[in-house]
N, C-alpha and C. Protein backbone atom coordinates (compact mmCIF):
# COMPACT_ATOMS: atom_id res chain seq x y z
N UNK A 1 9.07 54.22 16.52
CA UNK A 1 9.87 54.03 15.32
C UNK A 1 11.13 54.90 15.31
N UNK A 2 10.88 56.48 15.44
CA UNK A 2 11.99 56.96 15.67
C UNK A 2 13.24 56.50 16.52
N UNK A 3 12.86 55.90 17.80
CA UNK A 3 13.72 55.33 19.26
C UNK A 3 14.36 54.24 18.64
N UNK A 4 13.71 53.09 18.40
CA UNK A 4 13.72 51.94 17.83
C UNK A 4 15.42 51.28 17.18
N UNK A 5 15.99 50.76 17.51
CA UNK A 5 17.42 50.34 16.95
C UNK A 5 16.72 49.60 15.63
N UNK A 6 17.99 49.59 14.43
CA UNK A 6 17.37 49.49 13.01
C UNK A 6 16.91 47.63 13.46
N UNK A 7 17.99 46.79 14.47
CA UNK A 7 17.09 45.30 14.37
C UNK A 7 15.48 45.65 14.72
N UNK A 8 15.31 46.02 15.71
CA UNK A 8 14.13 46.12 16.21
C UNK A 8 13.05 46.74 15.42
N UNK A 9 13.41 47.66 14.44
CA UNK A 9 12.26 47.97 13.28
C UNK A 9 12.02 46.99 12.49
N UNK A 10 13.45 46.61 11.94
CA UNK A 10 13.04 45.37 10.79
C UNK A 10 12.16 44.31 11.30
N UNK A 11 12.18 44.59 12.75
CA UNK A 11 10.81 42.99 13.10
C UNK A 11 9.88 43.24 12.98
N UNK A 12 9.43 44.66 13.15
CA UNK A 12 8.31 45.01 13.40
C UNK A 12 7.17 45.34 11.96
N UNK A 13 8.18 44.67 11.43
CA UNK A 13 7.60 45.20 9.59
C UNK A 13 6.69 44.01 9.76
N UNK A 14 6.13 42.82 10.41
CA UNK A 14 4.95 42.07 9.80
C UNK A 14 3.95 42.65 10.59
N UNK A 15 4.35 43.44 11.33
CA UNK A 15 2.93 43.76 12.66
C UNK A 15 2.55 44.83 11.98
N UNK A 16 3.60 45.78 11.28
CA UNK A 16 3.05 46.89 10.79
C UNK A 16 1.87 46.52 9.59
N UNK A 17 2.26 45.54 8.68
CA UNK A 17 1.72 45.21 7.78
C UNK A 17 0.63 44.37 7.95
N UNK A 18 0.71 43.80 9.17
CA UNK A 18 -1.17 43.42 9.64
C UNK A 18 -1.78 44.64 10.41
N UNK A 19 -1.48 45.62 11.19
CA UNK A 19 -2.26 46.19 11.66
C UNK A 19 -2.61 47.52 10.64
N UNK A 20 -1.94 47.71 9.93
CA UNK A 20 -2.07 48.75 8.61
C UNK A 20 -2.96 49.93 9.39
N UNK A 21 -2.35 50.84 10.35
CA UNK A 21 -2.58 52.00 11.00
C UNK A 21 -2.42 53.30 10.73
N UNK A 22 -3.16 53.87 10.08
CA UNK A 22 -3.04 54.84 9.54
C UNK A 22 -2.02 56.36 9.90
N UNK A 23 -1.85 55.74 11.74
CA UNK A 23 -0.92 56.72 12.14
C UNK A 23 0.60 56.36 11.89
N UNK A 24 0.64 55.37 11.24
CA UNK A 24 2.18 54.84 11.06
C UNK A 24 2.63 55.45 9.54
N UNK A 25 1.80 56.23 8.94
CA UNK A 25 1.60 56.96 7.74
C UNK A 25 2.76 58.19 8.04
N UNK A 26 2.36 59.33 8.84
CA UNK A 26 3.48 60.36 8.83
C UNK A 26 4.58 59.68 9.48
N UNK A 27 5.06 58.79 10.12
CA UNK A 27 6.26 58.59 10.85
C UNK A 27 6.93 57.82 9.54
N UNK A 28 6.06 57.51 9.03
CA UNK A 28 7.42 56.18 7.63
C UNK A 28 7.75 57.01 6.40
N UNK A 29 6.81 58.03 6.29
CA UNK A 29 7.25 59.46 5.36
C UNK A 29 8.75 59.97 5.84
N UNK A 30 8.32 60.11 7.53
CA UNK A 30 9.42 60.82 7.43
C UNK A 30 10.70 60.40 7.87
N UNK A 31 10.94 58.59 7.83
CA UNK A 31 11.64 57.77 8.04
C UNK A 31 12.18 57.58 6.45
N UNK A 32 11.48 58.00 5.56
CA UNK A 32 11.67 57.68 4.38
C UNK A 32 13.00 58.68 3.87
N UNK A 33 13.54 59.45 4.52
CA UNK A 33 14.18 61.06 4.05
C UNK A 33 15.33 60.91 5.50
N UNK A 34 14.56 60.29 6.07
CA UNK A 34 16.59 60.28 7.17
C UNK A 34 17.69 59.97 6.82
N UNK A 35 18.56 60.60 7.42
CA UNK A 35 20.14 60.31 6.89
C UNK A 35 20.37 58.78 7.38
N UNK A 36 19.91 58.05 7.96
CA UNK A 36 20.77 56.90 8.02
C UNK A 36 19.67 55.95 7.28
N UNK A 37 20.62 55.13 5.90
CA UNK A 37 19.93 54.86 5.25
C UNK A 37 19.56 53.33 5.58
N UNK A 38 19.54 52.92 6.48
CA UNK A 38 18.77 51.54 7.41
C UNK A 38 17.89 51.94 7.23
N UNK A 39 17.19 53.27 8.09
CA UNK A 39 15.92 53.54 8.67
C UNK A 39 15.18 53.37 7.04
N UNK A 40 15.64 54.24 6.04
CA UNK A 40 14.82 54.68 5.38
C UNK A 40 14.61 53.20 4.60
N UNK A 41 15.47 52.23 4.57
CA UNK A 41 15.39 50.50 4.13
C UNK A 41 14.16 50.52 4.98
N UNK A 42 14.10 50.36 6.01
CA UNK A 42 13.02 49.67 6.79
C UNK A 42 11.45 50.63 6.36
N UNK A 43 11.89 51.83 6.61
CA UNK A 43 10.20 52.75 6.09
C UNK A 43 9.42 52.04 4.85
N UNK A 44 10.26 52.24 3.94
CA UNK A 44 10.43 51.54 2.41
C UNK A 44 9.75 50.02 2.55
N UNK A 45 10.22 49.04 2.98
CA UNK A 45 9.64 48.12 3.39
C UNK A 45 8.15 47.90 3.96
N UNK A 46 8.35 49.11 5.31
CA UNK A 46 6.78 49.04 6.22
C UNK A 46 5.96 49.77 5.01
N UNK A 47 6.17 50.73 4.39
CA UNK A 47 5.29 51.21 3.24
C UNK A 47 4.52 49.88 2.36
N UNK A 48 5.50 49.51 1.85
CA UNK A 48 5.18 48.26 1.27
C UNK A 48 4.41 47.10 2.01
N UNK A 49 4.78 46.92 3.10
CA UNK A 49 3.62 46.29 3.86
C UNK A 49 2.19 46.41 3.97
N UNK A 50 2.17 47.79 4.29
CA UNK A 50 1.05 48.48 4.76
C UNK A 50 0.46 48.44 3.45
N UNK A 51 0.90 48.77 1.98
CA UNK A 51 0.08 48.23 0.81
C UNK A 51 -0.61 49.66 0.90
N UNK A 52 -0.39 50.79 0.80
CA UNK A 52 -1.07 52.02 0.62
C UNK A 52 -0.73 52.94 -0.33
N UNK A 53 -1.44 52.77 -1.29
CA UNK A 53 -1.15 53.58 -2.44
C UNK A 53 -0.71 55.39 -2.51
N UNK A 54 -1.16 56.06 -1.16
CA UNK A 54 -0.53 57.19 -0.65
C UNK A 54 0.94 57.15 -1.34
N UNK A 55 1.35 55.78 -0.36
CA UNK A 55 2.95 56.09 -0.49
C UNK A 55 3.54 55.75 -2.03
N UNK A 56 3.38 55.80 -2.63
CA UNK A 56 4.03 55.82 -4.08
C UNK A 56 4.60 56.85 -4.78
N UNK A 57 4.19 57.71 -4.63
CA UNK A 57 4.55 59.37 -4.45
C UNK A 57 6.34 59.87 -3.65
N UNK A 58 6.02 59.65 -2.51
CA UNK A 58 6.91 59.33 -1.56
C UNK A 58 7.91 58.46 -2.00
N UNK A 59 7.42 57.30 -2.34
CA UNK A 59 8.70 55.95 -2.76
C UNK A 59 9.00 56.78 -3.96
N UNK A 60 8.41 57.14 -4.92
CA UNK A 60 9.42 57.23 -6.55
C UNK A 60 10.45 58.53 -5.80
N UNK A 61 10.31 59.18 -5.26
CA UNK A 61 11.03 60.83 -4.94
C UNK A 61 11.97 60.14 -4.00
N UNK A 62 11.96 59.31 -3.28
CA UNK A 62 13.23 58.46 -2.40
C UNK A 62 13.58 57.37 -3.78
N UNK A 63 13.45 57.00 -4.37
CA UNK A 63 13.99 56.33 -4.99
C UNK A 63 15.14 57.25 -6.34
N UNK A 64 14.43 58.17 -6.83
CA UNK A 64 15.27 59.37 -7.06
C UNK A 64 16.32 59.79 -6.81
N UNK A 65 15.86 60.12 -5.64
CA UNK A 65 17.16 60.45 -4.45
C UNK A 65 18.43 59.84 -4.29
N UNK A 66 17.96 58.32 -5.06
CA UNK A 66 19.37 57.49 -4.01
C UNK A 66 19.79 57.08 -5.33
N UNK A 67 19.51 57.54 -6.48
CA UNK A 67 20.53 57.17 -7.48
C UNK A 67 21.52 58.44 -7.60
N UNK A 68 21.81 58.93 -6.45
CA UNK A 68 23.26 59.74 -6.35
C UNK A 68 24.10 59.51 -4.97
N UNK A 69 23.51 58.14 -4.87
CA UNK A 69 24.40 57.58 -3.93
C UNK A 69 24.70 56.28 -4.34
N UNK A 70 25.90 55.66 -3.23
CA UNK A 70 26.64 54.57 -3.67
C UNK A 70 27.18 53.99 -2.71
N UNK A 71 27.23 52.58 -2.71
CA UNK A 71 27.46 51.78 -2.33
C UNK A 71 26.88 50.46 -1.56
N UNK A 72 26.53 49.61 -1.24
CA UNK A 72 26.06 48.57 -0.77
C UNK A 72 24.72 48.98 -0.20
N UNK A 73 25.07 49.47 0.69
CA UNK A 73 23.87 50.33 1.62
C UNK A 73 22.32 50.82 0.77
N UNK A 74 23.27 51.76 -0.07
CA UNK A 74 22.25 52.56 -1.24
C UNK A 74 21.02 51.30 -2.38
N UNK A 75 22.22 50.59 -2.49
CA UNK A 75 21.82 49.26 -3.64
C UNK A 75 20.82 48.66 -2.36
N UNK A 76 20.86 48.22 -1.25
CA UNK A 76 19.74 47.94 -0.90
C UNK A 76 18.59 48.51 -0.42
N UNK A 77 18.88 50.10 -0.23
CA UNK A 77 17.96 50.95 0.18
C UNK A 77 16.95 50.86 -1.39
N UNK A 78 17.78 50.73 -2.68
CA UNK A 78 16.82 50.99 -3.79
C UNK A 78 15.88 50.01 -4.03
N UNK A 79 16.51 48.52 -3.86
CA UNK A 79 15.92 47.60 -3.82
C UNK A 79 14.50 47.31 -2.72
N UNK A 80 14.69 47.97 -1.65
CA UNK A 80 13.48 48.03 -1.12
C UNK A 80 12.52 49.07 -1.31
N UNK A 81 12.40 50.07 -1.96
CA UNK A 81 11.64 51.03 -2.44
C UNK A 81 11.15 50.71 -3.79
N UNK A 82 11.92 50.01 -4.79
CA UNK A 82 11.36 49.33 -5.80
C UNK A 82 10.54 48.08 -5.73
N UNK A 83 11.04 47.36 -4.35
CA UNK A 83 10.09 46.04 -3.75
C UNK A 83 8.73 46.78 -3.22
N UNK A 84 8.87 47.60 -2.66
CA UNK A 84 8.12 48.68 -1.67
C UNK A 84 6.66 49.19 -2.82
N UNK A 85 7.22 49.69 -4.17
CA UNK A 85 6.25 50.17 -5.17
C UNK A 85 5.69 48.61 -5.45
N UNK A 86 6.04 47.93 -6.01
CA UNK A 86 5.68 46.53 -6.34
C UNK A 86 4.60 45.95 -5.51
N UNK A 87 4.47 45.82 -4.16
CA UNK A 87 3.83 45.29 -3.19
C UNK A 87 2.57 46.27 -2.90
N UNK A 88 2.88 47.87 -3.20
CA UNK A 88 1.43 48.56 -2.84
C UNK A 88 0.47 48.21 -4.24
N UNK A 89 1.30 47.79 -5.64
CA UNK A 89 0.31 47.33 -6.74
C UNK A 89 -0.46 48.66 -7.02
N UNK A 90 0.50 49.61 -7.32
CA UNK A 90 -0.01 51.07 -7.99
C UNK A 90 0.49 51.01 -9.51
N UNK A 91 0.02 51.10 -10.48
CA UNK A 91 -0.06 51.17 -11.92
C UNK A 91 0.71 52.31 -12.13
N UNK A 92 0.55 53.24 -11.49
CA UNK A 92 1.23 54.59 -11.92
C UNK A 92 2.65 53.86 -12.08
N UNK A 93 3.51 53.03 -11.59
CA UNK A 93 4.65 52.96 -11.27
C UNK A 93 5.22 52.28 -12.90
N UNK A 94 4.53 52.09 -13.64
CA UNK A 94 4.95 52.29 -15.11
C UNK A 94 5.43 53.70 -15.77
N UNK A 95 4.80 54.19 -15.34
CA UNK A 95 5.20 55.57 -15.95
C UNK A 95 6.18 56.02 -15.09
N UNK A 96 6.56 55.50 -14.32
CA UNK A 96 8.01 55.64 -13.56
C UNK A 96 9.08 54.75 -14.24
N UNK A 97 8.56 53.75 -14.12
CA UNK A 97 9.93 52.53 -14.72
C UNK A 97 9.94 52.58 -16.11
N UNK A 98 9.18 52.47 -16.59
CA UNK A 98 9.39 52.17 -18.22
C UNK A 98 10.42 53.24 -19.30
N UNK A 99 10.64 54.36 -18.85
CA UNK A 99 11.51 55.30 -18.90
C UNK A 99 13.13 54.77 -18.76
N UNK A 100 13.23 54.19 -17.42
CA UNK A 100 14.79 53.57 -17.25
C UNK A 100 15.04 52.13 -18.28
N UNK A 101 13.50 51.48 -17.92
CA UNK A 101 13.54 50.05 -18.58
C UNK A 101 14.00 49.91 -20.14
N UNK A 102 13.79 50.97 -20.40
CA UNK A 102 13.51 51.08 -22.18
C UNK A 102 15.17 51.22 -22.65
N UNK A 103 16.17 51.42 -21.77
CA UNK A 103 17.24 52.17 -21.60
C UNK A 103 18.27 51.12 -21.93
N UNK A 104 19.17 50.79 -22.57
CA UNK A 104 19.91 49.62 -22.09
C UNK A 104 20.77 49.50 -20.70
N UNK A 105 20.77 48.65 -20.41
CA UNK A 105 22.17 48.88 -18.93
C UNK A 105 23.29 49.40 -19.67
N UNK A 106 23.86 50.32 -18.65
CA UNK A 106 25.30 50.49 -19.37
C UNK A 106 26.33 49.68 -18.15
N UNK A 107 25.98 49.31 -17.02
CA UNK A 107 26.54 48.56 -16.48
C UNK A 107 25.79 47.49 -15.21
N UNK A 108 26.47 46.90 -14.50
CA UNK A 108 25.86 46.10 -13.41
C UNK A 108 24.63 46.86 -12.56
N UNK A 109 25.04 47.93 -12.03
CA UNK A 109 24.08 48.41 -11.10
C UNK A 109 22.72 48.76 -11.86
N UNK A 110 22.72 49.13 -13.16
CA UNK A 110 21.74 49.46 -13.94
C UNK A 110 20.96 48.60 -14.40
N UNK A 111 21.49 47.09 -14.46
CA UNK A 111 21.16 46.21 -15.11
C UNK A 111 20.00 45.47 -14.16
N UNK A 112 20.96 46.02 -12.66
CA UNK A 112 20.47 45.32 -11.51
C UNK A 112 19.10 46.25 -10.82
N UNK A 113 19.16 46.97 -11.58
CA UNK A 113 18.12 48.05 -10.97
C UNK A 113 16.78 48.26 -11.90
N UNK A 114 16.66 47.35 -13.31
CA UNK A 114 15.99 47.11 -14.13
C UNK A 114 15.23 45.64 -13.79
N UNK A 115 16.51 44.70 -13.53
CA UNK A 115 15.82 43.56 -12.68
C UNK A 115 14.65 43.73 -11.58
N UNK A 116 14.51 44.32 -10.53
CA UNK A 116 13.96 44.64 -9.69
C UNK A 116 13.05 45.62 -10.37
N UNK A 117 13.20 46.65 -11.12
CA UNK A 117 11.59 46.95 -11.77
C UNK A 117 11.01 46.00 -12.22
N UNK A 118 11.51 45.02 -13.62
CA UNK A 118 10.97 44.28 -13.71
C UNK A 118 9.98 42.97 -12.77
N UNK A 119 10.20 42.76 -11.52
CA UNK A 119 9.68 42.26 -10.75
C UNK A 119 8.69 42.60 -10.04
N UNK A 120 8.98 43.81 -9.79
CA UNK A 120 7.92 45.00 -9.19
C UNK A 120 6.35 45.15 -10.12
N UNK A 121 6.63 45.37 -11.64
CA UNK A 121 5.57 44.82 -12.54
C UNK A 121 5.41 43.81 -12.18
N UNK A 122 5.99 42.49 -12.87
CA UNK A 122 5.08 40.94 -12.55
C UNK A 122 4.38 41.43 -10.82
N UNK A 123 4.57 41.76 -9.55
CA UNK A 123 3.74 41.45 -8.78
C UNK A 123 2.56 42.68 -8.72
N UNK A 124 2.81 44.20 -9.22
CA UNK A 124 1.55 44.67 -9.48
C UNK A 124 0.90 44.54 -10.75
N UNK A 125 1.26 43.18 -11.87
CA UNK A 125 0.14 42.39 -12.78
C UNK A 125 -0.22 41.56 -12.12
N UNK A 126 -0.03 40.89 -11.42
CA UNK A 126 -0.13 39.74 -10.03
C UNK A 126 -1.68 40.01 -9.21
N UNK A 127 -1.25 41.60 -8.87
CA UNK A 127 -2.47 42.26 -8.39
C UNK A 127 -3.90 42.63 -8.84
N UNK A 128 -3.59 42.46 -11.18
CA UNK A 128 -4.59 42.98 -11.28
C UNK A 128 -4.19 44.19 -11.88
N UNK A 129 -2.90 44.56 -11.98
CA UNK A 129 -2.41 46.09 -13.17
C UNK A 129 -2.18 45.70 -14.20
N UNK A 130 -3.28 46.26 -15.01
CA UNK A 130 -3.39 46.15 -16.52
C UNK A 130 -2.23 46.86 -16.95
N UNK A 131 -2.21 48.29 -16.93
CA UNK A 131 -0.70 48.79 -17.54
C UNK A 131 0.76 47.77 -17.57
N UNK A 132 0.52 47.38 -16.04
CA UNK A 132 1.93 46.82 -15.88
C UNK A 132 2.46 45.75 -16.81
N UNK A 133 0.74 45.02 -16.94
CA UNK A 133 0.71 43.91 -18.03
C UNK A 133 1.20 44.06 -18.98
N UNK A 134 0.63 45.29 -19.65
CA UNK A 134 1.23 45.70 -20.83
C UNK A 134 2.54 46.33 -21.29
N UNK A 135 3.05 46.82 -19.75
CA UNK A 135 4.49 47.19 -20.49
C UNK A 135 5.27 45.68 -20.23
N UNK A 136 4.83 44.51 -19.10
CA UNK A 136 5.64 43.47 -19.36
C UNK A 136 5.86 42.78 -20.72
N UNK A 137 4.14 42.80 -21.31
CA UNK A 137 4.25 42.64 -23.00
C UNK A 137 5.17 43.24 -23.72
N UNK A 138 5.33 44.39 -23.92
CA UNK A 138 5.80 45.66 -24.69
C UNK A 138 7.29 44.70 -24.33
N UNK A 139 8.14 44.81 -22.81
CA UNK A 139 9.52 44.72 -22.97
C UNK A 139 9.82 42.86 -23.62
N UNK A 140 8.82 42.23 -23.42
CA UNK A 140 9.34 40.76 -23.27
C UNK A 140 9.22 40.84 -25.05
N UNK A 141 8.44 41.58 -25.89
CA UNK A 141 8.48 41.68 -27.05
C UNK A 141 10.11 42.59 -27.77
N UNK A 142 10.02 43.54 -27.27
CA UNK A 142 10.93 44.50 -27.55
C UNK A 142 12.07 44.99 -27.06
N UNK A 143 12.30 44.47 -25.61
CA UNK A 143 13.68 45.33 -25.11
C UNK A 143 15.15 44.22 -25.96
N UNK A 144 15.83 45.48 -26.20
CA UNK A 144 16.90 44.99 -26.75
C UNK A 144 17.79 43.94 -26.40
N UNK A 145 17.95 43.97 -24.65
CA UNK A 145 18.79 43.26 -23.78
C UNK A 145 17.90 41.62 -23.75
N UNK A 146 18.55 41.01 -24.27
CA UNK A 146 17.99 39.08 -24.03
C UNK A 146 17.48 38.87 -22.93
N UNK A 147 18.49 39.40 -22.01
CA UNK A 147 18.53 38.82 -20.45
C UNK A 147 17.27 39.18 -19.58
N UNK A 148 16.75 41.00 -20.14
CA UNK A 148 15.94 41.07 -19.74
C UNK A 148 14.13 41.34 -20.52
N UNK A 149 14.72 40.44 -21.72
CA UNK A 149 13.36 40.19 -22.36
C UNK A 149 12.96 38.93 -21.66
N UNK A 150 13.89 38.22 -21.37
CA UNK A 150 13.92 36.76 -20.89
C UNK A 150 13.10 36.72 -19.70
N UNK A 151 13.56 37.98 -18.49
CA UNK A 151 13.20 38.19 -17.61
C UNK A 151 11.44 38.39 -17.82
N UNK A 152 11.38 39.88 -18.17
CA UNK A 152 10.08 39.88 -18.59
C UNK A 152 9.13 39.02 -18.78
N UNK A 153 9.73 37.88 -19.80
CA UNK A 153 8.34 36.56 -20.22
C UNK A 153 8.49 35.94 -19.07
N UNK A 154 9.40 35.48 -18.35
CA UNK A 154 8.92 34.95 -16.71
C UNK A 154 8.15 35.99 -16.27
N UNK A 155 7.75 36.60 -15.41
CA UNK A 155 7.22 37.97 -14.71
C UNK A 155 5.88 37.87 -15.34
N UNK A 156 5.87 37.53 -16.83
CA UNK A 156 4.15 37.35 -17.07
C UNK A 156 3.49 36.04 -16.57
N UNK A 157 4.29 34.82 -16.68
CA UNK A 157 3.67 33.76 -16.56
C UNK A 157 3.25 33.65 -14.85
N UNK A 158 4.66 34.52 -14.03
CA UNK A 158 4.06 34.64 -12.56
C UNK A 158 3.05 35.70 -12.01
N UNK A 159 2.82 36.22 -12.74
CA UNK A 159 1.25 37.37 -12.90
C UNK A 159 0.66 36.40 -12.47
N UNK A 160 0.08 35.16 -13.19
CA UNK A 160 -1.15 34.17 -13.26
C UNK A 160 -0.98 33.40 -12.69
N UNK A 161 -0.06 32.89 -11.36
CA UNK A 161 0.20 31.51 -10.96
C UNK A 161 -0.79 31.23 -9.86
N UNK A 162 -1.35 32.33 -9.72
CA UNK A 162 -2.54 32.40 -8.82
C UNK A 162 -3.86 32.15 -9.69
N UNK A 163 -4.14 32.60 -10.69
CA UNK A 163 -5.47 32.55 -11.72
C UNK A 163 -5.05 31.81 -12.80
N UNK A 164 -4.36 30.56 -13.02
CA UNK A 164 -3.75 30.43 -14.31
C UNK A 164 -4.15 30.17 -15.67
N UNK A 165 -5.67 29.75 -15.36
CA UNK A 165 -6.67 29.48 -16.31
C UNK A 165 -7.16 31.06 -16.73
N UNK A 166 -6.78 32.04 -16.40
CA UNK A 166 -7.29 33.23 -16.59
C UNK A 166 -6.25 33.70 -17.21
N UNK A 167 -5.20 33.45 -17.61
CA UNK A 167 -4.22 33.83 -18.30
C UNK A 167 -4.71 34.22 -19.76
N UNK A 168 -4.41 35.85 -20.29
CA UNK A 168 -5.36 36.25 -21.63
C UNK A 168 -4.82 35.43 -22.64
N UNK A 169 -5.29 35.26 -24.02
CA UNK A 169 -4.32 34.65 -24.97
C UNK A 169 -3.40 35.06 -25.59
N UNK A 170 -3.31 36.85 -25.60
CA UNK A 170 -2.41 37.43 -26.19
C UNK A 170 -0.89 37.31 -25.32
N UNK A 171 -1.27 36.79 -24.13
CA UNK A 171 -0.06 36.83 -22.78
C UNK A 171 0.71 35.50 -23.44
N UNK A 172 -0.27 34.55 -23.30
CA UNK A 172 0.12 32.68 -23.59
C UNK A 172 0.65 33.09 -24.67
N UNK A 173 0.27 33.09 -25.73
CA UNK A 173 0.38 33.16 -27.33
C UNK A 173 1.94 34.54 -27.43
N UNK A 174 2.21 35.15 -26.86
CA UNK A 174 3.49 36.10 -26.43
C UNK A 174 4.62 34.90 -25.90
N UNK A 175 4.24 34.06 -25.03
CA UNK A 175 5.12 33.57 -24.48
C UNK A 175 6.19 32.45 -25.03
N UNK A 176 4.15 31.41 -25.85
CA UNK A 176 4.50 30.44 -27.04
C UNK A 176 5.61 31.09 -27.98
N UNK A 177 5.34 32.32 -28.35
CA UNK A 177 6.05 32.90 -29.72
C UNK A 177 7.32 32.65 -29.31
N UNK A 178 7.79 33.12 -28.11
CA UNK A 178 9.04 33.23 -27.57
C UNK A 178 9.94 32.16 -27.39
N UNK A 179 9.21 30.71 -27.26
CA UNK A 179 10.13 29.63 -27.36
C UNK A 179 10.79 29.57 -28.57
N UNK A 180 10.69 30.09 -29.30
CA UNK A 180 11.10 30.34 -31.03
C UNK A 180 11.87 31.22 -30.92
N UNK A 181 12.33 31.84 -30.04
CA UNK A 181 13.22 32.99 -30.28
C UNK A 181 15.00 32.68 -30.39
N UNK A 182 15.77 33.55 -31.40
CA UNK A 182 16.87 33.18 -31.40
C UNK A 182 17.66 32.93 -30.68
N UNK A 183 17.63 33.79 -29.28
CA UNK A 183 18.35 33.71 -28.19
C UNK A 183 18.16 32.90 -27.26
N UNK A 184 19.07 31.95 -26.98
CA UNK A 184 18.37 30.88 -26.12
C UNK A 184 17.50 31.35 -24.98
N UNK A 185 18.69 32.59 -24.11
CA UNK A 185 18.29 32.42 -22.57
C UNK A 185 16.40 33.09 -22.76
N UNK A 186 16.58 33.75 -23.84
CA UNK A 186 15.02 33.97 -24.44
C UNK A 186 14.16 32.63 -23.95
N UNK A 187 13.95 31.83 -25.61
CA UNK A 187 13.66 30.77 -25.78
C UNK A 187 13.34 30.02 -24.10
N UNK A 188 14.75 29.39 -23.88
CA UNK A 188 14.78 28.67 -22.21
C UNK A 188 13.68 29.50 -21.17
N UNK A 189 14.05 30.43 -21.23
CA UNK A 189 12.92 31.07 -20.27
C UNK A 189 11.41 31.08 -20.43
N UNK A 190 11.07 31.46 -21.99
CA UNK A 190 9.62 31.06 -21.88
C UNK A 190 8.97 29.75 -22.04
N UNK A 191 9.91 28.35 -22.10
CA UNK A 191 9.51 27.03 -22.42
C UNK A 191 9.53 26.91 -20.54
N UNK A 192 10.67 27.82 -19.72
CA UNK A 192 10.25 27.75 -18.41
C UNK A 192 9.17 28.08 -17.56
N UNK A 193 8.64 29.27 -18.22
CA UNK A 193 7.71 29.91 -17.96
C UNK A 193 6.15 29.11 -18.03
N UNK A 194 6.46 28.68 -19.27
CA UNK A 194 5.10 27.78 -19.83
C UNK A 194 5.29 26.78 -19.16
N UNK A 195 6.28 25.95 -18.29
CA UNK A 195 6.21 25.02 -17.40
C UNK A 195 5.77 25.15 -16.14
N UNK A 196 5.96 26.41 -16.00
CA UNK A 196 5.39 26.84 -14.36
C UNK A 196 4.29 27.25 -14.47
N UNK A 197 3.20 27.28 -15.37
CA UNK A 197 2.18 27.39 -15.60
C UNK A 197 0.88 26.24 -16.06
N UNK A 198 1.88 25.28 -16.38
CA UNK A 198 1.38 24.32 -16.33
C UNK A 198 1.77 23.50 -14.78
N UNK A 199 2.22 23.50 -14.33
CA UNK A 199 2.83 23.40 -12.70
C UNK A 199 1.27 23.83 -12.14
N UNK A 200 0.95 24.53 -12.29
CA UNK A 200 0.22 25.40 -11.13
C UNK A 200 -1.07 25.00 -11.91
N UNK A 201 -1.72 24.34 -13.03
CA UNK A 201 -3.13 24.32 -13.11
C UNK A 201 -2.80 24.78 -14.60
N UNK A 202 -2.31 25.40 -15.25
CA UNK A 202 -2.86 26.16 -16.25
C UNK A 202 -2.77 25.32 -17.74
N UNK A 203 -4.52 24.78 -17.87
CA UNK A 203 -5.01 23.39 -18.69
C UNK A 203 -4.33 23.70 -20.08
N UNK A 204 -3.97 25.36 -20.50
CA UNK A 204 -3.28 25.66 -22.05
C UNK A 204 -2.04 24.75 -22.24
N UNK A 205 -1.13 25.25 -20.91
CA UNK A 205 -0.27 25.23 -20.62
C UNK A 205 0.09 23.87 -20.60
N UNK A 206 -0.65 23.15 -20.03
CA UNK A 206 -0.33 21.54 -19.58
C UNK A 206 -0.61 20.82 -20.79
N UNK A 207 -1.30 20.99 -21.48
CA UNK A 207 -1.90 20.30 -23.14
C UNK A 207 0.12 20.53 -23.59
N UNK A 208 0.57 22.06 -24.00
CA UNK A 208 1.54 21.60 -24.45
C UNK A 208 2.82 20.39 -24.18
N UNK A 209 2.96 20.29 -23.08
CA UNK A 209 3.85 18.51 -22.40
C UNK A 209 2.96 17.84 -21.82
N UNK A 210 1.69 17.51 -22.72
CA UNK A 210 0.99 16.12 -21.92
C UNK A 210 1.80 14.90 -23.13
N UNK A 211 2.52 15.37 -24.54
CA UNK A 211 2.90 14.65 -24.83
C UNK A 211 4.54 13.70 -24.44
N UNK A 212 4.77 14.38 -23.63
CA UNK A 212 6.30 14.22 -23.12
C UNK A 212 6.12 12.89 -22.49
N UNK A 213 7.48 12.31 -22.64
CA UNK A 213 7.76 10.62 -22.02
C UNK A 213 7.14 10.88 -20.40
């Protein structure tokens, strides 16, 4: 990994993530903290592969890190350490995000860096994180920003696209409420949401447009 040119790591991220080797543990730590911020894209990634709750620790303190940097590079180094928490499906990572989430954007990069938490929840509720569930509830109820309450009520309905009949009622009945909401891109999103849930099996879901032409 160290030798490795940055193409040649990025391939190696599906092998890492099937053979999930415990010695690939100190080398992606300390791939995680190098100056060239490829490598630490790719660690970030193989972390996330490997699905090891170790590294979450590691990812929030690199993710830290790189909100005092800038530019293209950085924006995707964050994006994979926030994909990276998302994919190991550690709960703790609420009590990381929900702090920024609660925040309004004050501009693009912030806005864009709330997006990607938000996603990171829907796939560790996906997994089975109750917390995460609940702060997706909490924002799709309460965050100030439309765009990303909007967001939020998608992110719950793709929690369940795997279990969709298992979807709780307080989740459905959150989502229903939301087609009622003043703001369209609100509204639009959870009548979308409730469509992709009925898409995939989910019998609540499908009762509401079995009356449609």
């Amino acid at each position: 990994m160290s030798s490795a040119s940055g193409k040649d790591l990025f391939e190696i991220i599906p092998r890492v993530g099937v053979l999930r080797d415990p010695r690939f543990s100190e080398p992606l730590t300390a791939l995680l903290t190098h100056r060239d911020l490829k490598r630490r894209e790719f660690a970030a990634y193989a972390m996330g592969a490997m699905g090891d709750r170790r590294f979450f620790e590691p990812l929030k303190n690199a993710f830290t890190e790189t909100l005092a940097l800038k530019g293209s590079r950085a924006e995707d180094l964050q994006v994979a350490i926030v994909e990276a928490i998302g994919a190991i499906g550690d709960d703790r990572a609420v009590e990381f995000f929900m702090p920024i989430l609660k925040v309004p954007p004050r501009n693009r990069q912030e806005r864009q860096i709330q997006r990607w938490m938000l996603e990171a929840l829907g796939a560790i509720a996906q997994q089975g994180g109750e917390a995460s569930m609940a702060a997706l509830l909490e924002l799709a109820t309460q965050h100030r920003v439309a765009e990303l309450r909007a967001q939020a009520i998608m992110e719950l309905s793709v929690a369940y696209w795997h279990r969709p009949n298992k979807i709780p009622a307080r989740v459905l009945d959150r989502i229903c409420e939301s087609t009622r909401d003043q703001d369209t891109v609100v509204s639009e999103s959870a009548i979308a949401a409730l469509r992709s849930l009925a898409d995939v099996g989910c019998r609540r879901a499908e009762m509401m447009f079995s009356d449609e032409p």
